[in-house]
N, C-alpha and C. Protein backbone atom coordinates (compact mmCIF):
# COMPACT_ATOMS: atom_id res chain seq x y z
N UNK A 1 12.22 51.18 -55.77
CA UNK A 1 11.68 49.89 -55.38
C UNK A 1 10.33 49.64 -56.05
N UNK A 2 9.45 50.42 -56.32
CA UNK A 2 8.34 50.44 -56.58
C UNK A 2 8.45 50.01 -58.16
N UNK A 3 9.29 50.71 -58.85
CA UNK A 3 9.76 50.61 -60.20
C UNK A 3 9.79 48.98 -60.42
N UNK A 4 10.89 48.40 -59.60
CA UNK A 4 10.85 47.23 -59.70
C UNK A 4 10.30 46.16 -59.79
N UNK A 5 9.00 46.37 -59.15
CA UNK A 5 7.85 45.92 -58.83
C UNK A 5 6.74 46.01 -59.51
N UNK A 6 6.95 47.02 -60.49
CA UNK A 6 6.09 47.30 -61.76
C UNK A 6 6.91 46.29 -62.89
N UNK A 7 8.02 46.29 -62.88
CA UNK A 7 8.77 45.92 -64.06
C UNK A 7 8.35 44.08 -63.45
N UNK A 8 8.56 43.73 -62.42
CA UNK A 8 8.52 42.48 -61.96
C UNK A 8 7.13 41.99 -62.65
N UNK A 9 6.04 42.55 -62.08
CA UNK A 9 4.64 42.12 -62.55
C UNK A 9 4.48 42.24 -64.38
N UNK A 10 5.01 43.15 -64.84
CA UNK A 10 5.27 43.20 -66.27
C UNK A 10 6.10 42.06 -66.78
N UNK A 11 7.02 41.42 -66.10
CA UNK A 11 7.99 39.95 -66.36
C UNK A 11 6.74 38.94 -66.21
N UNK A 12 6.17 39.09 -65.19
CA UNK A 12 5.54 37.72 -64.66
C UNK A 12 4.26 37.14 -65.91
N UNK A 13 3.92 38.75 -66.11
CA UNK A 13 2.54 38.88 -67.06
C UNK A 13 3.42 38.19 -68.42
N UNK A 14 3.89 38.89 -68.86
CA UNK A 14 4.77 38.45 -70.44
C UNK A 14 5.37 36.65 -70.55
N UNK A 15 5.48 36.11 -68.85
CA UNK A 15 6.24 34.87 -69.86
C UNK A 15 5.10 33.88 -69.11
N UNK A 16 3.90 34.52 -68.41
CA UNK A 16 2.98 33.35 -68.53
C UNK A 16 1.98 33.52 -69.78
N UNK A 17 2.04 34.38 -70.04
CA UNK A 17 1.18 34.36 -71.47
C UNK A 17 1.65 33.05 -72.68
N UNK A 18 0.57 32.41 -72.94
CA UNK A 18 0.79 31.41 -73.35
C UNK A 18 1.08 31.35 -75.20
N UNK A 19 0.58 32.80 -75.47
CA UNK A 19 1.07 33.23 -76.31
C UNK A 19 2.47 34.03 -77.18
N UNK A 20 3.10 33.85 -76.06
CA UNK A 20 4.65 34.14 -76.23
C UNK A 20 5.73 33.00 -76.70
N UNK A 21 6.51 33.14 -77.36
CA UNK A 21 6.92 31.42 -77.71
C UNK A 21 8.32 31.68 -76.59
N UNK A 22 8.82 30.26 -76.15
CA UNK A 22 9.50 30.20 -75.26
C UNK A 22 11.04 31.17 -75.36
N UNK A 23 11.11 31.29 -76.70
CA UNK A 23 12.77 31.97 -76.58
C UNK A 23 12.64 33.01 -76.32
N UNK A 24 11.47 34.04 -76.57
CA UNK A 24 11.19 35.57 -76.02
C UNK A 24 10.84 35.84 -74.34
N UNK A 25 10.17 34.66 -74.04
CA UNK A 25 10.44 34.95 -72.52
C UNK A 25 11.71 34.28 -71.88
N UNK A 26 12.59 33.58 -72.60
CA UNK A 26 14.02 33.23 -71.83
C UNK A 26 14.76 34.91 -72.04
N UNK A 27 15.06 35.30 -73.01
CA UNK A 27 14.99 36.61 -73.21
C UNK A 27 14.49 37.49 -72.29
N UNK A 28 13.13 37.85 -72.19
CA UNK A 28 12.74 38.95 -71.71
C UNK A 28 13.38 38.48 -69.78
N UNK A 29 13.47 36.97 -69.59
CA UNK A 29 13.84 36.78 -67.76
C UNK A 29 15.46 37.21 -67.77
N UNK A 30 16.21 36.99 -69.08
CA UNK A 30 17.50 37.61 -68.97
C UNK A 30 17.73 38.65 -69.06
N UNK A 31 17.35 39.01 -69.46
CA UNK A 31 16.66 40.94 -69.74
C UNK A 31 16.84 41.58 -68.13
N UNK A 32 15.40 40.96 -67.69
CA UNK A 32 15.14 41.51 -66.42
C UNK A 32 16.48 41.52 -65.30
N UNK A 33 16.84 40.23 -65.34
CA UNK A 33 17.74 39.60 -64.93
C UNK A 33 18.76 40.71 -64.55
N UNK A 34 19.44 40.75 -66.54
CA UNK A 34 20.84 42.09 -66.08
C UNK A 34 20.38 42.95 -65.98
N UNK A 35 19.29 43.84 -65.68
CA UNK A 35 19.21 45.07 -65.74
C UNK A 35 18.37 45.28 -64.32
N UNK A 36 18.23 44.31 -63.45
CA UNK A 36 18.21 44.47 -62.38
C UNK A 36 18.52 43.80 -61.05
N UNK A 37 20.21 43.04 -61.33
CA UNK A 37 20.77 42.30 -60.07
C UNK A 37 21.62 43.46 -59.43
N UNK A 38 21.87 45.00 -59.86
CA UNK A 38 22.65 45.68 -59.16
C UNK A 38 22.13 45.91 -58.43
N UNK A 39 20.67 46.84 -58.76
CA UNK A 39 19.69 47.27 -57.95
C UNK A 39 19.49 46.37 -56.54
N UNK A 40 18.93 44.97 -56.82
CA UNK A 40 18.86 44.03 -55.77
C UNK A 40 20.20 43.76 -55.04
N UNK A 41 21.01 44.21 -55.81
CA UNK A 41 22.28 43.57 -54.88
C UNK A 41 22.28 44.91 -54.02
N UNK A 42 22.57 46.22 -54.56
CA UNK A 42 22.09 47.86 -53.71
C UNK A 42 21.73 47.23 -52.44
N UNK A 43 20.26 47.15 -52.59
CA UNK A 43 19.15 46.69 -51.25
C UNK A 43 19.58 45.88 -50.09
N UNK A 44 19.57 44.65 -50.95
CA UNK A 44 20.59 43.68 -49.72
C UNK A 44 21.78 44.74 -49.12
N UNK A 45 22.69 44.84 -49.78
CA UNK A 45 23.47 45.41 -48.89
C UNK A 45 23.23 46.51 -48.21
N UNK A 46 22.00 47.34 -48.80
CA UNK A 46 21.92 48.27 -47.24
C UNK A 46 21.18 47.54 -46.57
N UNK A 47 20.69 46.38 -46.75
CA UNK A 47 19.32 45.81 -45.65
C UNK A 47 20.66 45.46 -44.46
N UNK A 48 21.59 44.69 -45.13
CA UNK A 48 22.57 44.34 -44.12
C UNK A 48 23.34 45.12 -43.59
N UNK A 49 23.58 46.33 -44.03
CA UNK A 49 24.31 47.37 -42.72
C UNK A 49 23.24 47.73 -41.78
N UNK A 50 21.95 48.15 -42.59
CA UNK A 50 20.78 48.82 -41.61
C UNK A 50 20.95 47.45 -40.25
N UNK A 51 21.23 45.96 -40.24
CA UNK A 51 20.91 44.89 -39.14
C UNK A 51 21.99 45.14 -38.65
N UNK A 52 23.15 45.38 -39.07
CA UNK A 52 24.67 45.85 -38.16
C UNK A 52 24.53 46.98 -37.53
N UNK A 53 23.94 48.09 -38.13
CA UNK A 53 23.44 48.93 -36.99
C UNK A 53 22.16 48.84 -35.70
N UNK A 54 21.32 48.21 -36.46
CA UNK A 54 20.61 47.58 -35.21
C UNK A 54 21.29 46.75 -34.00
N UNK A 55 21.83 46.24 -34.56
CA UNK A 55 23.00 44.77 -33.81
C UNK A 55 23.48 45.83 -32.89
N UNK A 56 24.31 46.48 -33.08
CA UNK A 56 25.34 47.59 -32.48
C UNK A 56 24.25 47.98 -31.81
N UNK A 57 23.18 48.42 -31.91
CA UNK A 57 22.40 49.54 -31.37
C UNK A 57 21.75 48.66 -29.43
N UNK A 58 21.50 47.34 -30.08
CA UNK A 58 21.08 46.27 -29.08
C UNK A 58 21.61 46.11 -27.91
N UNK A 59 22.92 45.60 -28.93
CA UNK A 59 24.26 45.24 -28.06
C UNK A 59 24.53 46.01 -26.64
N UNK A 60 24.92 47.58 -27.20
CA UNK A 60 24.88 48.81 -26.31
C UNK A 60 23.74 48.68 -25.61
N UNK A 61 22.90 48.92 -25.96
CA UNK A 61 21.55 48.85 -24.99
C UNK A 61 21.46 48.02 -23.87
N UNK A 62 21.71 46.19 -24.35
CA UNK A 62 21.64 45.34 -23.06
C UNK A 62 22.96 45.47 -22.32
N UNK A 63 24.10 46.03 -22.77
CA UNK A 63 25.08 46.17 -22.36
C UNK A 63 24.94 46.75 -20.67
N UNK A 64 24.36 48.24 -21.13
CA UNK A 64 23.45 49.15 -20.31
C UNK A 64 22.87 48.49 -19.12
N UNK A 65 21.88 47.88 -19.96
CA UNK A 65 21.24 47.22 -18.88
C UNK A 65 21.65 46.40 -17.73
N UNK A 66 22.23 45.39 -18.41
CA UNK A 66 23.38 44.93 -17.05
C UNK A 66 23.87 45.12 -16.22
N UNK A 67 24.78 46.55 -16.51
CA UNK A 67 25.79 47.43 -15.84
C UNK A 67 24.60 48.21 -14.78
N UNK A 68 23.52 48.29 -15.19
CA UNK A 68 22.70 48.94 -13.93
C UNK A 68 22.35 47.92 -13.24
């Protein structure tokens, strides 16, 4: 994650530089682009099991609670 976040600020720096001509930073955002939507797609999907296990975890809990 951290990686990403280096590489991100390294994107951001390169295509506001006003010295870059426009086709090298359409480039360098497609660049970034494929070589890191798996990664982001990775994340999301554990962000969304980690909330299905919370969910589940809740659920049971107030379940609990009730029943007492």
């Amino acid at each position: 994650m951290r990686q990403g976040l280096e590489l991100f600020r390294h994107l951001i720096t390169h295509v506001t530089n006003p010295h870059v001509s426009e086709a090298e930073k359409l480039m360098m955002i497609a660049s970034y682009i494929a070589n890191n939507s798996q990664s982001f797609a990775d994340e999301v999907a554990a962000g969304i099991e980690a909330l299905e296990e919370i969910t589940e975890i809740a659920t049971k809990a107030l379940g609990k609670t009730t029943q007492e």
